[in-house]
N, C-alpha and C. Protein backbone atom coordinates (compact mmCIF):
# COMPACT_ATOMS: atom_id res chain seq x y z
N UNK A 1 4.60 26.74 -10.96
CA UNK A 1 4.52 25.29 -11.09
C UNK A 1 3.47 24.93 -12.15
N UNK A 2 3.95 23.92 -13.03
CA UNK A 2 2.96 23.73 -14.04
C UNK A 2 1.86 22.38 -13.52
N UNK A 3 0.95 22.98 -14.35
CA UNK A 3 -0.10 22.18 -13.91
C UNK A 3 -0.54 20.65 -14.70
N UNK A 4 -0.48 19.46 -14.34
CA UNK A 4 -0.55 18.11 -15.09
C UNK A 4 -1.81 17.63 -14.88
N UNK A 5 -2.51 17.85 -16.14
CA UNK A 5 -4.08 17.34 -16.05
C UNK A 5 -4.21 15.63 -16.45
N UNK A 6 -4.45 14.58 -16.07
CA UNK A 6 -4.64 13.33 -15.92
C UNK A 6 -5.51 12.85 -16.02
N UNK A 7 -6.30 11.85 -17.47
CA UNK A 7 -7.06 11.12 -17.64
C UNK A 7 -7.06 10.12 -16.44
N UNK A 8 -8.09 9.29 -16.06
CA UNK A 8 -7.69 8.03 -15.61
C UNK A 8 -8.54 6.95 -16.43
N UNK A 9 -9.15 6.65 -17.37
CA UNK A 9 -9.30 5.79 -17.99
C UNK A 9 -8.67 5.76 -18.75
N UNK A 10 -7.63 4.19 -19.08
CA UNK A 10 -6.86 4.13 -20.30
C UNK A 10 -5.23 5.16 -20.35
N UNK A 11 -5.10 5.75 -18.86
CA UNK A 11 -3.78 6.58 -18.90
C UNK A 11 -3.62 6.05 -17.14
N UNK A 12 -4.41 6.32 -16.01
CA UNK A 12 -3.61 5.81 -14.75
C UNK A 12 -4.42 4.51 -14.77
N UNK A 13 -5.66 4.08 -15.46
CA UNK A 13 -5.92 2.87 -15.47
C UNK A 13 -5.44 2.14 -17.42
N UNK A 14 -5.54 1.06 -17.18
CA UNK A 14 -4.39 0.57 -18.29
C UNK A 14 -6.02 0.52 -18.85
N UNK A 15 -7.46 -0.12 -18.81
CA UNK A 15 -8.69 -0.15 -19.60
C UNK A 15 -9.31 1.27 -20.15
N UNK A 16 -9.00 1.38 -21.23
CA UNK A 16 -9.61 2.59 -21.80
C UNK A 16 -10.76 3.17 -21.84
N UNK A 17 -11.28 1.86 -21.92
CA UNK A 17 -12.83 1.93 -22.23
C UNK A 17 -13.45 1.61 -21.36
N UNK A 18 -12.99 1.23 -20.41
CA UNK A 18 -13.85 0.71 -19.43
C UNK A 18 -14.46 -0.85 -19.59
N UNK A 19 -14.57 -1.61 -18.80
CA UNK A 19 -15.05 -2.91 -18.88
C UNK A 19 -16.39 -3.06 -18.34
N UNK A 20 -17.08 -1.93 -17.91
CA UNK A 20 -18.45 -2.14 -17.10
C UNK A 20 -19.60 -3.36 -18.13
N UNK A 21 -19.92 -2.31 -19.27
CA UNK A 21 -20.44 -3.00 -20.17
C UNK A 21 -20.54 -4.58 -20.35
N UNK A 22 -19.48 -4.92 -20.90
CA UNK A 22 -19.71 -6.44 -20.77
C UNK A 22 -19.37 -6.87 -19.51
N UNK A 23 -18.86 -6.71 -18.33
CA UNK A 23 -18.92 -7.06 -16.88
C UNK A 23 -20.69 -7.17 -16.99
N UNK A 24 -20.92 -5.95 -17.25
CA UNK A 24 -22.82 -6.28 -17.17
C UNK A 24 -23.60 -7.51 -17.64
N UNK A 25 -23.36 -7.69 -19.04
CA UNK A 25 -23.89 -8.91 -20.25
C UNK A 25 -23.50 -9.89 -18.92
N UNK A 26 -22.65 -10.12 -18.57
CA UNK A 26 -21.81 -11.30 -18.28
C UNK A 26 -22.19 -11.57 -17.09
N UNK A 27 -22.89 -10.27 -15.85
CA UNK A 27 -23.44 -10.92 -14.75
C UNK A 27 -24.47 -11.06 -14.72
N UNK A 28 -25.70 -11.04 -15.96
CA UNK A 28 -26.84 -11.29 -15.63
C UNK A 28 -27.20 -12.56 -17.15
N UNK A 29 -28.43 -13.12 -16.92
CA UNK A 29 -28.47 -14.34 -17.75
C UNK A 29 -29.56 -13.71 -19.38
N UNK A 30 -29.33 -14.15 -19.90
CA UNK A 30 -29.63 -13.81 -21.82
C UNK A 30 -30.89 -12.96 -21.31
N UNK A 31 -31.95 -13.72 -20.60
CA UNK A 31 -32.72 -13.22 -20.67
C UNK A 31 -33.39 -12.05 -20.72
N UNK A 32 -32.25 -11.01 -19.79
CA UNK A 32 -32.42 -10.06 -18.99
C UNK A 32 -31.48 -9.12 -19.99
N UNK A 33 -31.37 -9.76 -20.96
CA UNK A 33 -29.94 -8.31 -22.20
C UNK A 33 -31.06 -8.00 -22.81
N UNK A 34 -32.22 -8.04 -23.30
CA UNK A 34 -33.52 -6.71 -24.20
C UNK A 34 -33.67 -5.63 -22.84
N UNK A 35 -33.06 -6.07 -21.51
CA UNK A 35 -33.40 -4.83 -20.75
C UNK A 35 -32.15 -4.36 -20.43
N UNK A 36 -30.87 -4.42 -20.16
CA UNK A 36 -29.69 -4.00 -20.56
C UNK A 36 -29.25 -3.01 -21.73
N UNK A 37 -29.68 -3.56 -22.73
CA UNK A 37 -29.43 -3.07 -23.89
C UNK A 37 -30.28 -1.43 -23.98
N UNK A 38 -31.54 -2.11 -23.97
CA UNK A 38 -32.78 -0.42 -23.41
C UNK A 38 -32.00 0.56 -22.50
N UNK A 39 -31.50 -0.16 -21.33
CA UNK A 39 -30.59 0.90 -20.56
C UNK A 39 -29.30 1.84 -20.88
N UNK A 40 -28.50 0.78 -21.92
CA UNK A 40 -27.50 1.34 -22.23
C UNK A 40 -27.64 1.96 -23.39
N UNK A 41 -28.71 1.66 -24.32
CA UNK A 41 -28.55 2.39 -25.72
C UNK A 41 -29.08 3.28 -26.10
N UNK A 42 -30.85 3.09 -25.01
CA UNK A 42 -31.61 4.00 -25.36
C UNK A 42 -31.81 5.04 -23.86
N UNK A 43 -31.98 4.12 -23.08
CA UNK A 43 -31.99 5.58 -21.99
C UNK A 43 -30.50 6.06 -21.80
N UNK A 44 -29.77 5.27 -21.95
CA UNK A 44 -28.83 5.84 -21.37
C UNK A 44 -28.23 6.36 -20.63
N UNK A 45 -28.69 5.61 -19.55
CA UNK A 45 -28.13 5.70 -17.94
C UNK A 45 -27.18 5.86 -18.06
N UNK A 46 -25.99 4.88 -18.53
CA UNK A 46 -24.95 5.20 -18.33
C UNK A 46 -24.39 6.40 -18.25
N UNK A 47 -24.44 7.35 -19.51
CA UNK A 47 -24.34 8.91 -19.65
C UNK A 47 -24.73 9.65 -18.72
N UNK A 48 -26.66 9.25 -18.52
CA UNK A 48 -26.60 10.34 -17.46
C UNK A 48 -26.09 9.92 -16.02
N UNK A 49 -25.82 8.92 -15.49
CA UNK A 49 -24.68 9.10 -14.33
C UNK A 49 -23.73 9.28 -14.33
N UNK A 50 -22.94 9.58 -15.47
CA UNK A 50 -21.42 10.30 -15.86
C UNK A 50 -22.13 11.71 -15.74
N UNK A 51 -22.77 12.04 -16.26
CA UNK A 51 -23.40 13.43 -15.88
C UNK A 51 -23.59 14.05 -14.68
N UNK A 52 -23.92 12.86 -13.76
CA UNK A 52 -24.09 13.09 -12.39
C UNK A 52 -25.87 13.16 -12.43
N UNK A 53 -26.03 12.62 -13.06
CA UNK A 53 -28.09 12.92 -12.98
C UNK A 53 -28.26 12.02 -12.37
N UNK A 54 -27.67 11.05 -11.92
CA UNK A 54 -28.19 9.46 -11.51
C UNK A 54 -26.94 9.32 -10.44
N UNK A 55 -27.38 8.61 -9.23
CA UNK A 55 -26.40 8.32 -8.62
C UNK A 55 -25.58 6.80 -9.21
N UNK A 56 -24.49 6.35 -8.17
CA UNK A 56 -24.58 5.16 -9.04
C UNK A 56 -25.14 4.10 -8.33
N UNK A 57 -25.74 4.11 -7.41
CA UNK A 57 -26.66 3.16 -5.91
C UNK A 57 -27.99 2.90 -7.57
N UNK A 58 -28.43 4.34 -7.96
CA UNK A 58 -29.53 4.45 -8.80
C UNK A 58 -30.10 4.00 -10.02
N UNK A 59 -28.60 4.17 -10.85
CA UNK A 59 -28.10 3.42 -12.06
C UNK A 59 -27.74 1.79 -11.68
N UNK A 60 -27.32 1.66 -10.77
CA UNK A 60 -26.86 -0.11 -10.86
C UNK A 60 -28.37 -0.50 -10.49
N UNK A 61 -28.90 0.06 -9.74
CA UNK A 61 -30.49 -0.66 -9.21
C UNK A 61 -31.38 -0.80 -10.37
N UNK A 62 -30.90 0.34 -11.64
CA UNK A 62 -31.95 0.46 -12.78
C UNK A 62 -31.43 -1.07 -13.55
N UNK A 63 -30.27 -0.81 -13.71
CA UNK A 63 -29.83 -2.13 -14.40
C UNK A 63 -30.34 -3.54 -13.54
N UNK A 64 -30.33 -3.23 -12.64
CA UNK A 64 -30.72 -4.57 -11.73
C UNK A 64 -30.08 -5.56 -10.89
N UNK A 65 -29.38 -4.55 -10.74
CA UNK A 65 -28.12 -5.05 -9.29
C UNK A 65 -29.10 -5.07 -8.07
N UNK A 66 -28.86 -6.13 -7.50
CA UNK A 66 -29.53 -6.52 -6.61
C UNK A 66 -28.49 -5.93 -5.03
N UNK A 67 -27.51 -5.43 -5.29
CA UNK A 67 -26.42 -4.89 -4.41
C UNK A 67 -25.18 -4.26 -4.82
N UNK A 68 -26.24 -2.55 -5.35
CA UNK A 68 -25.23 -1.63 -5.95
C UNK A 68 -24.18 -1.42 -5.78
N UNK A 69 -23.73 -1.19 -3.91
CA UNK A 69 -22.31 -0.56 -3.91
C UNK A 69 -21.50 -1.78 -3.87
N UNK A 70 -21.97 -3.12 -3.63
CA UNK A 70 -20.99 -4.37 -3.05
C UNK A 70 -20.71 -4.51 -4.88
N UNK A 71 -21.83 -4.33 -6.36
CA UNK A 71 -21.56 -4.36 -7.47
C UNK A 71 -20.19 -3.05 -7.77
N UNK A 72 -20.36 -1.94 -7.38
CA UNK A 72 -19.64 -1.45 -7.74
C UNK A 72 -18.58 -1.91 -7.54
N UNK A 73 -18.09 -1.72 -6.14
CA UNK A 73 -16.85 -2.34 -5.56
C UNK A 73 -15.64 -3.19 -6.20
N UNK A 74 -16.70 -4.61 -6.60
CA UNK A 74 -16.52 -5.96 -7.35
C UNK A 74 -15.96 -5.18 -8.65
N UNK A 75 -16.39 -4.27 -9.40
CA UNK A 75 -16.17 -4.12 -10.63
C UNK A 75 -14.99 -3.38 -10.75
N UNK A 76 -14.74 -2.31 -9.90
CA UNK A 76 -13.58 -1.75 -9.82
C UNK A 76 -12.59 -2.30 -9.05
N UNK A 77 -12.95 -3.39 -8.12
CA UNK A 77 -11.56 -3.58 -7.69
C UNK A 77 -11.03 -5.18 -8.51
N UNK A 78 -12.10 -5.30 -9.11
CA UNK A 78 -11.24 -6.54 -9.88
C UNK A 78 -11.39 -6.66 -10.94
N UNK A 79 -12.17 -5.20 -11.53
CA UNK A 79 -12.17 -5.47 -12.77
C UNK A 79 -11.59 -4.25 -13.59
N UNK A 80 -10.75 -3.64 -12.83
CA UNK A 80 -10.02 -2.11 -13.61
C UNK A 80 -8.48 -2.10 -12.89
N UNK A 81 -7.67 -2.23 -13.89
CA UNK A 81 -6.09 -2.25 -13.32
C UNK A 81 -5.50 -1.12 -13.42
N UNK A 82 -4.67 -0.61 -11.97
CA UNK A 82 -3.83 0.58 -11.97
C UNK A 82 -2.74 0.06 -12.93
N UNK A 83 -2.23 1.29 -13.92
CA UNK A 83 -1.27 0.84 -14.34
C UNK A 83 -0.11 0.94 -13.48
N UNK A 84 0.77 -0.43 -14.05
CA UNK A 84 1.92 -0.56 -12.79
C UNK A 84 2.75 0.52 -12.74
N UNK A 85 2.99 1.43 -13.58
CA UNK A 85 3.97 2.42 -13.65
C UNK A 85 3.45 3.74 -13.23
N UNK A 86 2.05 3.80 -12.60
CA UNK A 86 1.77 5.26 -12.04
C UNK A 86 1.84 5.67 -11.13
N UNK A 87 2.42 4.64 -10.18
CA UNK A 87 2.91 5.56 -8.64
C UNK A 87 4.04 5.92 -8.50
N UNK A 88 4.71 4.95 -9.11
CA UNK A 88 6.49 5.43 -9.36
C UNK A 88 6.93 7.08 -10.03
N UNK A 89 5.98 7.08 -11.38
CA UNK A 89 5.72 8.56 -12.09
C UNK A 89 5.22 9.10 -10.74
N UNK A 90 4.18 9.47 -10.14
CA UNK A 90 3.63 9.99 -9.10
C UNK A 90 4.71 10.90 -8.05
N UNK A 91 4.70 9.41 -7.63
CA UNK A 91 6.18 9.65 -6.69
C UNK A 91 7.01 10.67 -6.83
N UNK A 92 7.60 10.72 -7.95
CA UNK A 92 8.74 11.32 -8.89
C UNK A 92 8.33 12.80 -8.93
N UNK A 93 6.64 13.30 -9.53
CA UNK A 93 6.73 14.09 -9.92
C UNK A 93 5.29 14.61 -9.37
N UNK A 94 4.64 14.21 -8.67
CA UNK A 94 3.99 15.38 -8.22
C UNK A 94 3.84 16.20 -7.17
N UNK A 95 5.25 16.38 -6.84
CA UNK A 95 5.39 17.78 -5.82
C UNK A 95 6.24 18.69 -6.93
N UNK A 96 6.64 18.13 -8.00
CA UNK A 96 6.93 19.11 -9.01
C UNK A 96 5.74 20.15 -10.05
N UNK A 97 4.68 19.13 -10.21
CA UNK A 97 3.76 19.24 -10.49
C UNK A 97 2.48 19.27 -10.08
N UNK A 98 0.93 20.25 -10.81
CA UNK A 98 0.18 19.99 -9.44
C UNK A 98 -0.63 19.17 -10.40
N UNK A 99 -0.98 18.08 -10.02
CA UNK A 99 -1.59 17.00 -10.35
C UNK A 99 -3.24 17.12 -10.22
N UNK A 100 -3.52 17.11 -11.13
CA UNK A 100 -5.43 16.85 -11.42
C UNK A 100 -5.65 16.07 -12.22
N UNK A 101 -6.92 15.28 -11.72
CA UNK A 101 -7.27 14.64 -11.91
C UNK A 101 -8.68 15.06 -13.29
N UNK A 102 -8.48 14.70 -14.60
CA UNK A 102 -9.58 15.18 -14.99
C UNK A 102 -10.10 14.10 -16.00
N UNK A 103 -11.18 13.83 -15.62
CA UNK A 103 -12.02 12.36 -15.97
C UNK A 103 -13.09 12.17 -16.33
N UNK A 104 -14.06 11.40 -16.94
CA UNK A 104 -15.09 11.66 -16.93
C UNK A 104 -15.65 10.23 -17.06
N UNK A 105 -16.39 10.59 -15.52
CA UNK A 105 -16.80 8.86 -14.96
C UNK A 105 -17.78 9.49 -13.59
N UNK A 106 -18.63 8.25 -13.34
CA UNK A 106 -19.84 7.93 -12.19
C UNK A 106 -18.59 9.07 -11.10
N UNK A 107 -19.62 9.80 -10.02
CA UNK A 107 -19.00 10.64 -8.85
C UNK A 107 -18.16 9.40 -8.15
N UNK A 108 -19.41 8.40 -7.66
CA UNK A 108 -19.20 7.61 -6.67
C UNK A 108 -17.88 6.63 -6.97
N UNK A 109 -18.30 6.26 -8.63
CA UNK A 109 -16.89 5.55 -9.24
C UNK A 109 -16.02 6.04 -8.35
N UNK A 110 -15.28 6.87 -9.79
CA UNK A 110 -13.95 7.72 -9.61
C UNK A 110 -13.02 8.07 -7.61
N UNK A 111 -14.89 8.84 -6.70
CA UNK A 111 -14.05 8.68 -5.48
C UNK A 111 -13.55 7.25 -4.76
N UNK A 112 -14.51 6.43 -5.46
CA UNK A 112 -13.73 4.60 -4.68
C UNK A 112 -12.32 3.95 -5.45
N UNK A 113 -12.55 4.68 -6.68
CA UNK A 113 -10.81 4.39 -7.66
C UNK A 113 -10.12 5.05 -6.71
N UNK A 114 -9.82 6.15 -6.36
CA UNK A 114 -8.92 7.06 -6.15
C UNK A 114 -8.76 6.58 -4.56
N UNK A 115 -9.84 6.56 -3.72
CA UNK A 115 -9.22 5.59 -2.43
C UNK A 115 -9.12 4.20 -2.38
N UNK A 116 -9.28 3.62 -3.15
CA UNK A 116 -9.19 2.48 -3.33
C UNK A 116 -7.36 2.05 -4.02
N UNK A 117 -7.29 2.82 -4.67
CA UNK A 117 -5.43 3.04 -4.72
C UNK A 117 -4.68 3.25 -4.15
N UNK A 118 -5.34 4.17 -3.27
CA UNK A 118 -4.52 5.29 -2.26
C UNK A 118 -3.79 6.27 -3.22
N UNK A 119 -4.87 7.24 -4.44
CA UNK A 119 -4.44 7.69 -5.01
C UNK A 119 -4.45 9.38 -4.56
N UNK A 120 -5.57 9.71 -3.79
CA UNK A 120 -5.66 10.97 -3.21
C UNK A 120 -4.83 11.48 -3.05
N UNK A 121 -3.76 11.32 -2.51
CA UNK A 121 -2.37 12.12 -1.95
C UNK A 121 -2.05 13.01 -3.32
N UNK A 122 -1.92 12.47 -4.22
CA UNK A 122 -0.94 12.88 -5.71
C UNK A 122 -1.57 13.82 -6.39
N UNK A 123 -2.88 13.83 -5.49
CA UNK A 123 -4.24 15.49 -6.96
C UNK A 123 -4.12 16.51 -6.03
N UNK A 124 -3.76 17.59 -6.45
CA UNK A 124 -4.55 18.77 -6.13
C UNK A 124 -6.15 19.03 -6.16
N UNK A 125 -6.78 18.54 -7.11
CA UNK A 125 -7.91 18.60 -7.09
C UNK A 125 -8.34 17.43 -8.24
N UNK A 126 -9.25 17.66 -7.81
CA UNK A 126 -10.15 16.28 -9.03
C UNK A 126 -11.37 16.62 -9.98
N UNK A 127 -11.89 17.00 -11.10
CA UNK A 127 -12.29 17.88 -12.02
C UNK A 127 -13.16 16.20 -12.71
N UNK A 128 -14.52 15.73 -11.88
CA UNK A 128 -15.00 14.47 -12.53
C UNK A 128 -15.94 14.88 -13.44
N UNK A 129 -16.63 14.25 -14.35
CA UNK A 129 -17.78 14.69 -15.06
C UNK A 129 -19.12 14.75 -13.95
N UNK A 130 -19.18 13.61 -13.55
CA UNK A 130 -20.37 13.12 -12.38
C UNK A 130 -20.09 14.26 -11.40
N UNK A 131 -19.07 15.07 -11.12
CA UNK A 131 -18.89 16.21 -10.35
C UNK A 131 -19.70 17.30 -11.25
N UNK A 132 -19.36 17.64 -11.85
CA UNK A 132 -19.47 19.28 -12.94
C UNK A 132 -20.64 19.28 -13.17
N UNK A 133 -20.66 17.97 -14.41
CA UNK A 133 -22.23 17.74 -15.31
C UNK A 133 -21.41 18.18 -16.28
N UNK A 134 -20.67 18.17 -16.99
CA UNK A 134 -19.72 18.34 -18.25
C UNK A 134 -18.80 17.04 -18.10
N UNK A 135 -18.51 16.71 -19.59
CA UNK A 135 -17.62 15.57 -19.92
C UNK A 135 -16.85 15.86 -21.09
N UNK A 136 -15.76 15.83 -21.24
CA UNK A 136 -14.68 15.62 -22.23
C UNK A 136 -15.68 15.40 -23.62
N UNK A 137 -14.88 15.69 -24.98
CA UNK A 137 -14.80 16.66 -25.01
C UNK A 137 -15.40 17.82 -24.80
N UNK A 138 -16.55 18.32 -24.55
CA UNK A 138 -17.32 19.24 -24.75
C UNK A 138 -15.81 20.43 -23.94
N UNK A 139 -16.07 21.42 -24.79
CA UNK A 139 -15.07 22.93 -24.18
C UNK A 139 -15.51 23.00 -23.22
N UNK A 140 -16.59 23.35 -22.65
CA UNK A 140 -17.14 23.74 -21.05
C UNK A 140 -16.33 23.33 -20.43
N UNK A 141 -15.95 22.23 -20.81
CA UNK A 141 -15.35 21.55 -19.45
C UNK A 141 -14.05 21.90 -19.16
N UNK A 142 -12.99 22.36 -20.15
CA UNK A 142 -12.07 22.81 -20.35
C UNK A 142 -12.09 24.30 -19.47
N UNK A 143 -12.85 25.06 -20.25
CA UNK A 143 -13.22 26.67 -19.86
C UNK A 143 -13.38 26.49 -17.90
N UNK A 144 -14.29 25.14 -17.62
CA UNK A 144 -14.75 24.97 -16.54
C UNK A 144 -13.28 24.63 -15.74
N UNK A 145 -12.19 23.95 -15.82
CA UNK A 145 -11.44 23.37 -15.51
C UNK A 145 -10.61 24.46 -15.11
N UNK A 146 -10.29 25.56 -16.30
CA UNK A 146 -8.89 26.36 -16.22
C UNK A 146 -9.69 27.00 -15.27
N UNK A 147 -10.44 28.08 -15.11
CA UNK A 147 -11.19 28.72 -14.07
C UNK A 147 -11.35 28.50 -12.67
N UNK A 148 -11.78 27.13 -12.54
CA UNK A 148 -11.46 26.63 -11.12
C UNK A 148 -10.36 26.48 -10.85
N UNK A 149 -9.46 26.38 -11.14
CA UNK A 149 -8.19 26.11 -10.67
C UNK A 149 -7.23 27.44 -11.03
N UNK A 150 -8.18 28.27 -11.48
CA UNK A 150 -7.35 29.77 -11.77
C UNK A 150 -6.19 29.61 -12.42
N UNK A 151 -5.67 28.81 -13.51
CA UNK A 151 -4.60 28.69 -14.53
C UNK A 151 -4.99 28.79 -16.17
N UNK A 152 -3.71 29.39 -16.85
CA UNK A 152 -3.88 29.56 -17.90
C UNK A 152 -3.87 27.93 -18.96
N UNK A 153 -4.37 28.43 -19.93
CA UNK A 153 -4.03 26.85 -21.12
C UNK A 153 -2.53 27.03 -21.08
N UNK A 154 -1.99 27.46 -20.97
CA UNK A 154 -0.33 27.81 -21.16
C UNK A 154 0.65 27.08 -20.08
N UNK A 155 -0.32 27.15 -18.96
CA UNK A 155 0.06 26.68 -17.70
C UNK A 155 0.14 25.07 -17.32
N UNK A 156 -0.78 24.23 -18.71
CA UNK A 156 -1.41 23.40 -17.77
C UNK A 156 -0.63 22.26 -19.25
N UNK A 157 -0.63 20.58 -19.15
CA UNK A 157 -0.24 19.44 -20.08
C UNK A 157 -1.24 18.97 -19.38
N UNK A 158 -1.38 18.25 -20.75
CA UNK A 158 -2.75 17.50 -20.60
C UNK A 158 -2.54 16.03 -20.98
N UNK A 159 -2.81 15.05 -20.09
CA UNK A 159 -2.65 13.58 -20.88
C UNK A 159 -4.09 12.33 -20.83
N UNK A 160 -4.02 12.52 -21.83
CA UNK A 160 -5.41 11.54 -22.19
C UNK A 160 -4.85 10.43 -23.04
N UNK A 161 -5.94 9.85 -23.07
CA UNK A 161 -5.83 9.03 -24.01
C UNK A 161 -6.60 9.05 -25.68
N UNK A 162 -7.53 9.96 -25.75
CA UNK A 162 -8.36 10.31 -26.92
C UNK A 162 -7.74 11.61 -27.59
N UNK A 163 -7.46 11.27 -28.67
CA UNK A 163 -7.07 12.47 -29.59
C UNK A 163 -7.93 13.39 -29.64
N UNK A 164 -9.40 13.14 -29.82
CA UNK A 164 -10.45 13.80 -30.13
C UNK A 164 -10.57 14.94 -28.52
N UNK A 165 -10.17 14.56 -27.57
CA UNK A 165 -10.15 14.79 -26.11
C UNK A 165 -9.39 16.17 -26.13
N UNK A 166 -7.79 15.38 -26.50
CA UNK A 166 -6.63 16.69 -26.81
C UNK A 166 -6.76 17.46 -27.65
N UNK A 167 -7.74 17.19 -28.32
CA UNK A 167 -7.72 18.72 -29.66
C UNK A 167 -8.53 19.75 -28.89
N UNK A 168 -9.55 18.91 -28.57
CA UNK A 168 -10.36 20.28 -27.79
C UNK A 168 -9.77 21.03 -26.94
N UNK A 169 -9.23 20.43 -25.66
CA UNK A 169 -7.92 20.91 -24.82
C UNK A 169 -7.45 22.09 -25.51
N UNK A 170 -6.61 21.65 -26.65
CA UNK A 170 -5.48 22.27 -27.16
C UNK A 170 -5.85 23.82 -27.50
N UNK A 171 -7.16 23.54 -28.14
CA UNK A 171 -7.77 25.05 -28.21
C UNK A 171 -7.68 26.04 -27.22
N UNK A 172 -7.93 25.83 -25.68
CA UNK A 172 -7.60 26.49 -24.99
C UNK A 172 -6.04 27.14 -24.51
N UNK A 173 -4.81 26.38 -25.44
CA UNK A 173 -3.86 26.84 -24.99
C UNK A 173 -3.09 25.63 -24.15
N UNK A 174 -3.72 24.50 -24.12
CA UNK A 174 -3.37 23.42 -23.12
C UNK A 174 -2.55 22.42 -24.31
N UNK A 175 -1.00 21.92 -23.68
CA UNK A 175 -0.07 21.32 -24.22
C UNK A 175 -1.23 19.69 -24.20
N UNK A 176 -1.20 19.17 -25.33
CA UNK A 176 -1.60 17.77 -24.61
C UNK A 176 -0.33 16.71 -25.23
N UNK A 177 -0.96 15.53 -24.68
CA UNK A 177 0.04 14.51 -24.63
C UNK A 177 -0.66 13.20 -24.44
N UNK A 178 -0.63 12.55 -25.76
CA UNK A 178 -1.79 11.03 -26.24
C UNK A 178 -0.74 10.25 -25.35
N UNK A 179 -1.68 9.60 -24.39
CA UNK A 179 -1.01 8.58 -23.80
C UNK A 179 -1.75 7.49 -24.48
N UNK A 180 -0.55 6.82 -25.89
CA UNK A 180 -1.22 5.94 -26.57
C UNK A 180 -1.44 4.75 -26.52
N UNK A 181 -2.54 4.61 -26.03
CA UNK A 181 -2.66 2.79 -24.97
C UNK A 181 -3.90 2.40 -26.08
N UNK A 182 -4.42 2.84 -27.26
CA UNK A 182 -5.35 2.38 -28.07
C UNK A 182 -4.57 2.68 -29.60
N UNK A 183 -3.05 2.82 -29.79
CA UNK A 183 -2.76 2.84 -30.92
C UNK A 183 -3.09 3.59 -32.31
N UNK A 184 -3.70 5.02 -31.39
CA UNK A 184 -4.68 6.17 -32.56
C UNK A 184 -3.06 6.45 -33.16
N UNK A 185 -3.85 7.29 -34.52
CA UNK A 185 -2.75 8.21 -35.37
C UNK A 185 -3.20 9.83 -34.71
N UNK A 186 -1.44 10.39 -34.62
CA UNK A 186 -1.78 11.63 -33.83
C UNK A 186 -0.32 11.76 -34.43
N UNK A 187 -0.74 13.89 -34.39
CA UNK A 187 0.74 14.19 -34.61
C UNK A 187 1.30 15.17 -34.31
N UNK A 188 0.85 14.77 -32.37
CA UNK A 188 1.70 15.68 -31.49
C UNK A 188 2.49 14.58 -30.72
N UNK A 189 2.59 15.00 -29.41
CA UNK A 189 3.53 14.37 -28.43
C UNK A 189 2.66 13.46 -27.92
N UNK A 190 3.55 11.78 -28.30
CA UNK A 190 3.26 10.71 -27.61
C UNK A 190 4.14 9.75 -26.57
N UNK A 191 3.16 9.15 -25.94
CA UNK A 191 3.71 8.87 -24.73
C UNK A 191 3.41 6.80 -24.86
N UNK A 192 3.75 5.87 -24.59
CA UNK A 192 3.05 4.99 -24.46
C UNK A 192 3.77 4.31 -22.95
N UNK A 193 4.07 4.90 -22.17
CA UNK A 193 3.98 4.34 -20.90
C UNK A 193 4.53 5.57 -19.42
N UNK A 194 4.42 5.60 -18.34
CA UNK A 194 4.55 6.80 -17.86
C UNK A 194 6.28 6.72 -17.49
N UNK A 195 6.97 5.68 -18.35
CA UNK A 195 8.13 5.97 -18.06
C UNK A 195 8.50 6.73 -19.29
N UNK A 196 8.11 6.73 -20.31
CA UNK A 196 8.19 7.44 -21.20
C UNK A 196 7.84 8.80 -20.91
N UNK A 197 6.60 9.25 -20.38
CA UNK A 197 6.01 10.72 -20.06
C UNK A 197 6.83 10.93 -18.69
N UNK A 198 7.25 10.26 -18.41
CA UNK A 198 8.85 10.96 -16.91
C UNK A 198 9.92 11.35 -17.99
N UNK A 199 10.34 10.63 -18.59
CA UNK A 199 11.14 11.25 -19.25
C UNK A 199 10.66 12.42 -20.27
N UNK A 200 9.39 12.39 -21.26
CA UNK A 200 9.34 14.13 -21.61
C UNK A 200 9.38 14.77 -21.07
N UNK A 201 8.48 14.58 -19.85
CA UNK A 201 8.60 15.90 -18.66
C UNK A 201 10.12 16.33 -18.49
């Protein structure tokens, strides 16, 4: 059985980039963006709780959430959309396939996306950055990925949304597949909706 590795920013969620950022600007008043900005540009919290160095109770308190997890919550459940077409794909195909999840986002995020969908059922396993301490592209994470899950690059399709993402992949032997929801130039196999990637499969 082949193995289907799955972005979820910008491929099972339709925001690529994520909306945290300006969700941030936008819940606190002018005053308080020379200390926002310090957080996000120069320390760079953000990173290191994708890293997993920071929880995200830790990181929202640095920014200055006055009520981290009720902030988190708020942000992901009304501010990040499943795309409408990924449970139907799901459905379809992952008892054909073993479905992982490979992402790179906050621990705490990613596990409240995934029950917060009722997406758990559909992964074999889940491969987060905030899990590992590796993030896309860096190879580690790749090397880290095939290993745990004891499969070859040969074994495994990969769908992201960053070209820069799939090249690295590809080195290992891993098919990828631009799920193109940001309109890059690429010139392998593209996908722009998962009724499209049901049908390559």
């Amino acid at each position: 059985m082949k193995t289907l590795l799955l972005d979820m920013y910008g491929v099972i969620l339709e925001e690529s980039k994520g909306n945290f950022i300006p969700y941030t600007y936008a819940h606190f008043p002018q005053s308080a963006y020379d200390h926002i900005t310090h957080i996000f540009r120069v320390e760079k919290l953000f990173t290191q709780a994708g890293y997993g160095k920071l929880s995200s109770d830790e990181f929202l308190s640095r920014l200055g959430y006055d009520d981290p997890q009720g902030s988190m919550k708020d942000y992901i459940e009304h501010h990040l959309t499943l795309d409408p077409g990924f449970r139907l794909f799901a459905e379809q195909f992952y008892q054909k396939y073993n479905f992982v999840l490979l992402s790179t986002d906050v621990s705490e995020w990613s596990r409240y996306i995934t029950e917060y969908h009722q997406l758990d059922r559909y992964f074999r396993q889940k491969i987060v950055s905030g899990d590992v301490g590796l993030r896309k592209p860096d190879p580690a994470i790749y090397a880290h990925t095939l290993k745990t899950l004891g499969v070859s690059g040969e074994d495994c399709l990969f769908v992201d949304n960053s070209v820069e993402n799939l090249r690295a992949a590809e080195a290992f032997g891993i098919t990828p597949i631009l799920f193109n929801r940001d309109g890059e130039d690429y010139d392998g196999r593209i996908v722009n909706s998962f009724e499209e990637l049901a049908a390559l499969l």
